[in-house]
PDB file of N, CA and C in Angstrom:
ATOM      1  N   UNK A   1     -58.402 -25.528  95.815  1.00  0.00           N
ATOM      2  CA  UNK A   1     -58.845 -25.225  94.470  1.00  0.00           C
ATOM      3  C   UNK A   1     -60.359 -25.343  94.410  1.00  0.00           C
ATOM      4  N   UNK A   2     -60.767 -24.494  93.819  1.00  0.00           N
ATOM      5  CA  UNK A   2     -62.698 -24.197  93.314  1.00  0.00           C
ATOM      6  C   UNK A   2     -62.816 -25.091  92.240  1.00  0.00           C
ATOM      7  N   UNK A   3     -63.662 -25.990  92.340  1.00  0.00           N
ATOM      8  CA  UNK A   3     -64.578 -26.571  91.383  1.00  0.00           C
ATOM      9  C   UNK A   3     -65.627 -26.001  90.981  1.00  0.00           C
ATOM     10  N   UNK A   4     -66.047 -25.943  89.561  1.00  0.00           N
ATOM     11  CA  UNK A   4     -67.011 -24.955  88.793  1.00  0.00           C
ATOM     12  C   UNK A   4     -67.966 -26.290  88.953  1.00  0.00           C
ATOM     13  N   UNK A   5     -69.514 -26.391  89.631  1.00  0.00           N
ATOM     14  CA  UNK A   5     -70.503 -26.865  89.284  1.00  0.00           C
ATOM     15  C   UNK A   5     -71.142 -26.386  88.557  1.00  0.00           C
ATOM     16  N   UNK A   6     -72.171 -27.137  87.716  1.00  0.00           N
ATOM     17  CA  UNK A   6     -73.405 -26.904  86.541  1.00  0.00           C
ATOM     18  C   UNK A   6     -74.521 -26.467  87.973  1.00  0.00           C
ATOM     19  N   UNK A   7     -75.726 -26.453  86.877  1.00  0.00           N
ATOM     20  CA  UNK A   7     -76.802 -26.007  87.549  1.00  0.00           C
ATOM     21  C   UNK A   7     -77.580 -26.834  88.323  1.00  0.00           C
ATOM     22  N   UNK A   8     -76.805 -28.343  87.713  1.00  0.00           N
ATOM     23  CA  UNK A   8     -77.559 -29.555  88.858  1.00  0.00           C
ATOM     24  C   UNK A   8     -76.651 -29.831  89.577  1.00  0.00           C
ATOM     25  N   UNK A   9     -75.723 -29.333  90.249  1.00  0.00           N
ATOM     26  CA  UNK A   9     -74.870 -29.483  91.501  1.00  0.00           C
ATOM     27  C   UNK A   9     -73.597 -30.424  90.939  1.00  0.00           C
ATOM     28  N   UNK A  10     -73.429 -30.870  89.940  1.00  0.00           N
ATOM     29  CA  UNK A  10     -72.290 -31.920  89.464  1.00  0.00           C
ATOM     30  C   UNK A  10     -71.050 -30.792  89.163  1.00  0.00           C
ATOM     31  N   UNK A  11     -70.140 -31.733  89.135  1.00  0.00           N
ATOM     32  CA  UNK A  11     -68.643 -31.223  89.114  1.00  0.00           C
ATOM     33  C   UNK A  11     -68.855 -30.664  86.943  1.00  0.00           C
ATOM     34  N   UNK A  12     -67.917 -29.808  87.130  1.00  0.00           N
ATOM     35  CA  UNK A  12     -68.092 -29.472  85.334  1.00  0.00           C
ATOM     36  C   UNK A  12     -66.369 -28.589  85.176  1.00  0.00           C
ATOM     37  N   UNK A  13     -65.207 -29.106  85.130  1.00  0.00           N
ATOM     38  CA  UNK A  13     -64.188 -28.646  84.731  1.00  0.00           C
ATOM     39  C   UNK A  13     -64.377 -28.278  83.954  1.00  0.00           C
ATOM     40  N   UNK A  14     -64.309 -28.724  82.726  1.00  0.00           N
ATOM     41  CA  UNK A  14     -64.508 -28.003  81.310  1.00  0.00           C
ATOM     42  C   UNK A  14     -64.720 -26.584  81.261  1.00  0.00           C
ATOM     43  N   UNK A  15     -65.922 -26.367  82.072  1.00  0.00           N
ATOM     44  CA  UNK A  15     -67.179 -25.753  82.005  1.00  0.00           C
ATOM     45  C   UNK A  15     -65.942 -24.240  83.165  1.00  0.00           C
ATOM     46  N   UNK A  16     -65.816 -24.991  83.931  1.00  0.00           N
ATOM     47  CA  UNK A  16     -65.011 -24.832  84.986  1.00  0.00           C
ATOM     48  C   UNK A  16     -63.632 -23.903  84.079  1.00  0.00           C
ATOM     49  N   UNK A  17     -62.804 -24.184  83.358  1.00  0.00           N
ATOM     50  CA  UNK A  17     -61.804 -23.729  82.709  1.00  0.00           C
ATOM     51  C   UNK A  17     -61.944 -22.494  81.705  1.00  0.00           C
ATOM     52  N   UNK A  18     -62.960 -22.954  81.183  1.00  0.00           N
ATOM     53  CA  UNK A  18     -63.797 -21.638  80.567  1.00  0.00           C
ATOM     54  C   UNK A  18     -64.152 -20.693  80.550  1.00  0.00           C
ATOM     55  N   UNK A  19     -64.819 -20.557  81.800  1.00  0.00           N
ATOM     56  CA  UNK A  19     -64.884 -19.235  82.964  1.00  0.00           C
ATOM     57  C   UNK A  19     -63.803 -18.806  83.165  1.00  0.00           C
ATOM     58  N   UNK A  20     -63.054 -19.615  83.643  1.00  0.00           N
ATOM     59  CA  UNK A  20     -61.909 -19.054  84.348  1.00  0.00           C
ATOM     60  C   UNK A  20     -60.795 -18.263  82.825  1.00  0.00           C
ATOM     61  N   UNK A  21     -60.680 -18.491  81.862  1.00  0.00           N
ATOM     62  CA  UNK A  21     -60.188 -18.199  80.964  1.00  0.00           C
ATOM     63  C   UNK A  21     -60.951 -17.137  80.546  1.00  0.00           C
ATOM     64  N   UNK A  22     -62.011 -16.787  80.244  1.00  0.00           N
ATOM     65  CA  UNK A  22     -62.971 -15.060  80.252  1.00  0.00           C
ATOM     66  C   UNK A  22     -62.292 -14.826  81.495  1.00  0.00           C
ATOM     67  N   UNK A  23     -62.512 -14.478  82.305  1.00  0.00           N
ATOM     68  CA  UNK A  23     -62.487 -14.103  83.446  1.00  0.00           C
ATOM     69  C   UNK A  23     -61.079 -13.838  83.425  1.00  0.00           C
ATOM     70  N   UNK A  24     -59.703 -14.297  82.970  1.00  0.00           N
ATOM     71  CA  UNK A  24     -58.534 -13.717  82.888  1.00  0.00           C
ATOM     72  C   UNK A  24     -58.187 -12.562  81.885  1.00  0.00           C
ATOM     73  N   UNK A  25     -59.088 -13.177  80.843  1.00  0.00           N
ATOM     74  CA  UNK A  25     -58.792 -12.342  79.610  1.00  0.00           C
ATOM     75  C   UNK A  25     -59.756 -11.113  80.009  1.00  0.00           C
ATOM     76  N   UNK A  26     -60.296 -10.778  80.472  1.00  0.00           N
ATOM     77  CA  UNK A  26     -61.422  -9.349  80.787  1.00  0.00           C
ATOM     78  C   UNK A  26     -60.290  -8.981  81.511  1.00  0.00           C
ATOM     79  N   UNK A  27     -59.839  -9.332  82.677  1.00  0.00           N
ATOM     80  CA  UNK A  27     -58.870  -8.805  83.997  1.00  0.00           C
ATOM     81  C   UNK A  27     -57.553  -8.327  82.701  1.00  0.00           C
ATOM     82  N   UNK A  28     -56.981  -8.738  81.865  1.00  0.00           N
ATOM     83  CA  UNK A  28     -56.198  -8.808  80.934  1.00  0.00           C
ATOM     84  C   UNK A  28     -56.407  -7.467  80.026  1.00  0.00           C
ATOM     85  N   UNK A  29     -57.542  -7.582  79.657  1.00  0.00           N
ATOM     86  CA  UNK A  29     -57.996  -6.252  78.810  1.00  0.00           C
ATOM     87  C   UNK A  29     -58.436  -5.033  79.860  1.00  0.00           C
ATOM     88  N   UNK A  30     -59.016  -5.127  80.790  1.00  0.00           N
ATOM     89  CA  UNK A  30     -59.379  -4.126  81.828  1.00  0.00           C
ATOM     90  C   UNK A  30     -58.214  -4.008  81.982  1.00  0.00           C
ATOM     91  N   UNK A  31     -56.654  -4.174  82.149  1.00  0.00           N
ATOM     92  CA  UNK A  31     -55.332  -4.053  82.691  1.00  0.00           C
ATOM     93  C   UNK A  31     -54.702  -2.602  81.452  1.00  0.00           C
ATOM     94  N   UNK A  32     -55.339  -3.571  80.177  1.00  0.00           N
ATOM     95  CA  UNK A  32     -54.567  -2.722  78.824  1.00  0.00           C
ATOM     96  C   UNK A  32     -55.087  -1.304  78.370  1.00  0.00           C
ATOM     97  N   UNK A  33     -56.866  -1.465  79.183  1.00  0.00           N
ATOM     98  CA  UNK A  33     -57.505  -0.338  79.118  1.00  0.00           C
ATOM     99  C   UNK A  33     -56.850   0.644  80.027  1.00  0.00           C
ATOM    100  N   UNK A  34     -56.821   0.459  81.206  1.00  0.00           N
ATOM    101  CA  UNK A  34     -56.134   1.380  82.216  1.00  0.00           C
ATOM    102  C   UNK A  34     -54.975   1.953  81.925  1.00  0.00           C
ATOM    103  N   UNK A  35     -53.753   0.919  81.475  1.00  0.00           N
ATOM    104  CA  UNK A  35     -52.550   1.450  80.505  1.00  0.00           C
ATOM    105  C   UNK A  35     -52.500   2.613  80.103  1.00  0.00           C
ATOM    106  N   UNK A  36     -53.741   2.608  78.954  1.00  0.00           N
ATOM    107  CA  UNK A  36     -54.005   3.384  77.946  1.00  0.00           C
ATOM    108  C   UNK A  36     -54.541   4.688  78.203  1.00  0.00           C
ATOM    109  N   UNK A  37     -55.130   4.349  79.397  1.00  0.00           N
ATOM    110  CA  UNK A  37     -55.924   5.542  79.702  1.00  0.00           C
ATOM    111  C   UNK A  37     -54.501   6.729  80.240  1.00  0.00           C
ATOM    112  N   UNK A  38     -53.874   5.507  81.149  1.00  0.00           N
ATOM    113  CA  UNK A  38     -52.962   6.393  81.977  1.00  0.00           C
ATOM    114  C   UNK A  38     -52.141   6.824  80.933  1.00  0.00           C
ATOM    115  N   UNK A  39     -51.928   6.810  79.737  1.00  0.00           N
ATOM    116  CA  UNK A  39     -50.685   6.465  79.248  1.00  0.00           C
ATOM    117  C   UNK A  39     -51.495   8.189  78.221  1.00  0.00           C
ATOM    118  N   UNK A  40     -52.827   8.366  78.010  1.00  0.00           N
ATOM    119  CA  UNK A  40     -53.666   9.238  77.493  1.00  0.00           C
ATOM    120  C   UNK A  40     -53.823  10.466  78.498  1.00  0.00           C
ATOM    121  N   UNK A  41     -54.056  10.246  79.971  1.00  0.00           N
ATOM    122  CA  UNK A  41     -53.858  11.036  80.880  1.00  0.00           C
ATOM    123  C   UNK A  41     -52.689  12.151  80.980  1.00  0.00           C
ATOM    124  N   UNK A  42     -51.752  11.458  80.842  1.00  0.00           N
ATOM    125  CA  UNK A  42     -50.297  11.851  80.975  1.00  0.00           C
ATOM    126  C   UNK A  42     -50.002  12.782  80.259  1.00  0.00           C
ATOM    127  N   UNK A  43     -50.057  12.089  79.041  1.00  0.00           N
ATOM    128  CA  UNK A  43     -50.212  13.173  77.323  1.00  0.00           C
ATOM    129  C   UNK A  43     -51.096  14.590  77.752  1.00  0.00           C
ATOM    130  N   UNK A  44     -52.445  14.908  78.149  1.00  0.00           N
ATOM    131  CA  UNK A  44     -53.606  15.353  78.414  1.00  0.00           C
ATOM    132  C   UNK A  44     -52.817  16.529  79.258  1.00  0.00           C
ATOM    133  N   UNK A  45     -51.850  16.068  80.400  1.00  0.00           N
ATOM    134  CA  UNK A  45     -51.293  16.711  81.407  1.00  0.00           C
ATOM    135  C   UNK A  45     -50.173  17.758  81.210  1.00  0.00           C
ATOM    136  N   UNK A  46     -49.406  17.109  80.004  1.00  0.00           N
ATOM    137  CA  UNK A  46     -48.802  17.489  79.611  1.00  0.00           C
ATOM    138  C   UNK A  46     -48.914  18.684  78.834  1.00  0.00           C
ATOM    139  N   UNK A  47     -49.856  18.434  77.807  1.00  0.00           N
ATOM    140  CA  UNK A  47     -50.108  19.659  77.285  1.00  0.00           C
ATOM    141  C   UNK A  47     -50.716  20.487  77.803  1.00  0.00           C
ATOM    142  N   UNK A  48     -51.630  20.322  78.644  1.00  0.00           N
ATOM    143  CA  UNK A  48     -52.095  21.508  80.009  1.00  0.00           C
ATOM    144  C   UNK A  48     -51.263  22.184  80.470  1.00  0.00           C
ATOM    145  N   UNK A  49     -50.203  21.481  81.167  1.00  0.00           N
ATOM    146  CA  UNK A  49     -49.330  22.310  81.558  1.00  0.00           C
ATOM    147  C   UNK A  49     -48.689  23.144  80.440  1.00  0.00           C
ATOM    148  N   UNK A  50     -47.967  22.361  79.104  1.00  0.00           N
ATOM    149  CA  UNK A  50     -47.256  23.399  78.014  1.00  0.00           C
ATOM    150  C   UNK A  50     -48.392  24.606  77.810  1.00  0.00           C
ATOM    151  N   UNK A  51     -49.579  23.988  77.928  1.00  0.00           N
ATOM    152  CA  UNK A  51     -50.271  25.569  77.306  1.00  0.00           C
ATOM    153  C   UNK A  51     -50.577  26.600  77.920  1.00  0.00           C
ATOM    154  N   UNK A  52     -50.931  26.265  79.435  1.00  0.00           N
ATOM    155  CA  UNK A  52     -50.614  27.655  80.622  1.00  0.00           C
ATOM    156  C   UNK A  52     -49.159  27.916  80.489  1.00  0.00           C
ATOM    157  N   UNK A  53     -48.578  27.194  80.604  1.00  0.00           N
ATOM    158  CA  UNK A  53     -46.657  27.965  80.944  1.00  0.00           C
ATOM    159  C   UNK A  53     -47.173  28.791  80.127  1.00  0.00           C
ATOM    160  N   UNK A  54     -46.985  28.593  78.250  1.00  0.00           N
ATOM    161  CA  UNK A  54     -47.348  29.686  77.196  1.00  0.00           C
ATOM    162  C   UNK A  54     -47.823  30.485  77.342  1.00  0.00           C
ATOM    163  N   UNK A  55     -48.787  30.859  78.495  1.00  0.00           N
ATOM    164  CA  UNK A  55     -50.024  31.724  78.721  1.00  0.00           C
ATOM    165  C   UNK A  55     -49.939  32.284  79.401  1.00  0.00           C
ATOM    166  N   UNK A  56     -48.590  32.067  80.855  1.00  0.00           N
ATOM    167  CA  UNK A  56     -48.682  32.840  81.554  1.00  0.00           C
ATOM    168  C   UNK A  56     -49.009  32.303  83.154  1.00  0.00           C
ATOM    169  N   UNK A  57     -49.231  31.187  83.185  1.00  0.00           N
ATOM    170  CA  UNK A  57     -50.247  30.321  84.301  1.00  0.00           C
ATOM    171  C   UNK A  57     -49.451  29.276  84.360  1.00  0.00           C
ATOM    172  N   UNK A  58     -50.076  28.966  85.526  1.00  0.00           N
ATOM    173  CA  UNK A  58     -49.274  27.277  85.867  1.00  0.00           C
ATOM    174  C   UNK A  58     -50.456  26.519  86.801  1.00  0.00           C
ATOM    175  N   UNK A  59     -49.958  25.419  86.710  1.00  0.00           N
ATOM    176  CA  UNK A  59     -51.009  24.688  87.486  1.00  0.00           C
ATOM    177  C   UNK A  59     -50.339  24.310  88.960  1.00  0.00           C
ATOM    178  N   UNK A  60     -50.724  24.930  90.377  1.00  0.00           N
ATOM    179  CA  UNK A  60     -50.404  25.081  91.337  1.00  0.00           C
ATOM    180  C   UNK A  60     -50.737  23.593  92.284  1.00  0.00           C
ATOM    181  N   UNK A  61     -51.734  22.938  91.601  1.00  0.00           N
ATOM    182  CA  UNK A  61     -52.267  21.893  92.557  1.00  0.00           C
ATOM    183  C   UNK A  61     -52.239  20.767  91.465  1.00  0.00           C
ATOM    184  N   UNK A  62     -53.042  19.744  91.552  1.00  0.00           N
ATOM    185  CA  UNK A  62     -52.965  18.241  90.890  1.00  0.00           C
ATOM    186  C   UNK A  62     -54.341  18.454  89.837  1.00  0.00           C
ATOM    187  N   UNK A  63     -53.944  17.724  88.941  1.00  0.00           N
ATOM    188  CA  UNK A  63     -54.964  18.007  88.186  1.00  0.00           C
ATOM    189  C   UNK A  63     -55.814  15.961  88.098  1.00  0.00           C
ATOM    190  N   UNK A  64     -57.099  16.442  88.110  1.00  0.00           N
ATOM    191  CA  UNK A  64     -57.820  15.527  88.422  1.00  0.00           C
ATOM    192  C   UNK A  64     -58.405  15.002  86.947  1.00  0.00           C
ATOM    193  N   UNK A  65     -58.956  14.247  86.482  1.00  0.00           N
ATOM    194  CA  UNK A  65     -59.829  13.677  85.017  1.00  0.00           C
ATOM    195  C   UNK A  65     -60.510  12.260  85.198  1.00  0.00           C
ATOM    196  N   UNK A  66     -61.622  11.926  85.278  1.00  0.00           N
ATOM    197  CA  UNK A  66     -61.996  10.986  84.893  1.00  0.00           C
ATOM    198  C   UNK A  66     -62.622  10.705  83.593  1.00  0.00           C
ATOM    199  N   UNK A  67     -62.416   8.984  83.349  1.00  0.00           N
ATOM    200  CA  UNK A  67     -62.532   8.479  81.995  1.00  0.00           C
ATOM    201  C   UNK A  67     -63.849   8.040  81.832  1.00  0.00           C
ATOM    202  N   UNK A  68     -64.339   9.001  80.825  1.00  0.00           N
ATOM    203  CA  UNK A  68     -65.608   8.360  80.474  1.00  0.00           C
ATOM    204  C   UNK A  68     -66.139   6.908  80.490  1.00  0.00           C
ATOM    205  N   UNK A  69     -65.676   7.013  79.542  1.00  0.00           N
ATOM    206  CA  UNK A  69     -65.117   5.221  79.332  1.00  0.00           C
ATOM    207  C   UNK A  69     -65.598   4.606  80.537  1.00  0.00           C
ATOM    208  N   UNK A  70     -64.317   3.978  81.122  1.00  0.00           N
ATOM    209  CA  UNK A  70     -63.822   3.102  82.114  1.00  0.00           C
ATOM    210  C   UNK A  70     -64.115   3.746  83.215  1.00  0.00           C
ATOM    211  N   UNK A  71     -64.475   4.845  83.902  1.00  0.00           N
ATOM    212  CA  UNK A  71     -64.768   5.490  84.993  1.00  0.00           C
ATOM    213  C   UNK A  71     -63.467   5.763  85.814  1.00  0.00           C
ATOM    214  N   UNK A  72     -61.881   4.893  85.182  1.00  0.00           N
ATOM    215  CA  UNK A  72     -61.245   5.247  86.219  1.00  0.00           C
ATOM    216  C   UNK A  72     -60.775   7.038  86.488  1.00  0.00           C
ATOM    217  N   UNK A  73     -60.571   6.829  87.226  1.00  0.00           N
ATOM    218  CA  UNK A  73     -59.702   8.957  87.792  1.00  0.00           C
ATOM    219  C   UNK A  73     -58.382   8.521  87.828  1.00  0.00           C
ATOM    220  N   UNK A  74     -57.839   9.830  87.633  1.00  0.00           N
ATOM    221  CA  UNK A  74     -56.578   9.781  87.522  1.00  0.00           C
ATOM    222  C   UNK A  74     -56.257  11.227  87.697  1.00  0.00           C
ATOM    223  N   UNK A  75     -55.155  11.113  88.931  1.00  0.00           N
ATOM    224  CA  UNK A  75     -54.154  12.606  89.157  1.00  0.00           C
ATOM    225  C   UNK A  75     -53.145  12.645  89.403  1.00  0.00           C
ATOM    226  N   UNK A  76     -52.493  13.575  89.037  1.00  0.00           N
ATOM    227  CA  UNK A  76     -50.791  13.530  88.864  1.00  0.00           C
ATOM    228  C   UNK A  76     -50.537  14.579  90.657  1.00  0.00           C
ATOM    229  N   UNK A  77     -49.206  13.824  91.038  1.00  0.00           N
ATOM    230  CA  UNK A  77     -48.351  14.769  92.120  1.00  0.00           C
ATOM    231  C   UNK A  77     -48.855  13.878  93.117  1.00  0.00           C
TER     232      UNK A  77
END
């Protein structure tokens, strides 16, 4: 187990627990962001595809998008 020291080299749990609690909750929300994104992607894909079928077209290969946002990419197939 890691002990969180202060800036003068001493032991600081407290200090120590704190961090570590941001540090879950970001990993926690970065988790719900991605969700969302994928969960927005999907939707995105979907209607791409409904609106070429309609049109006449199809999408032959994977379709690629990255998130402004969050930078993640995301492709289906």
């Amino acid at each position: 187990m890691t002990f969180y020291k202060n800036s003068e080299g001493y032991s600081d749990p407290s200090a120590g627990k704190a961090l570590a609690a941001i540090a879950r909750d970001d990993r926690r929300e970065r988790r719900l962001e991605r969700i969302q994104a994928q969960e927005d992607y999907e939707h995105l894909c979907r209607q791409f595809k409904r609106m070429a079928e309609e049109s006449g077209f199809e999408f032959p290969g994977q379709i690629w998008l990255r998130n402004k946002k969050s930078g993640f990419i995301f492709k289906n197939g």
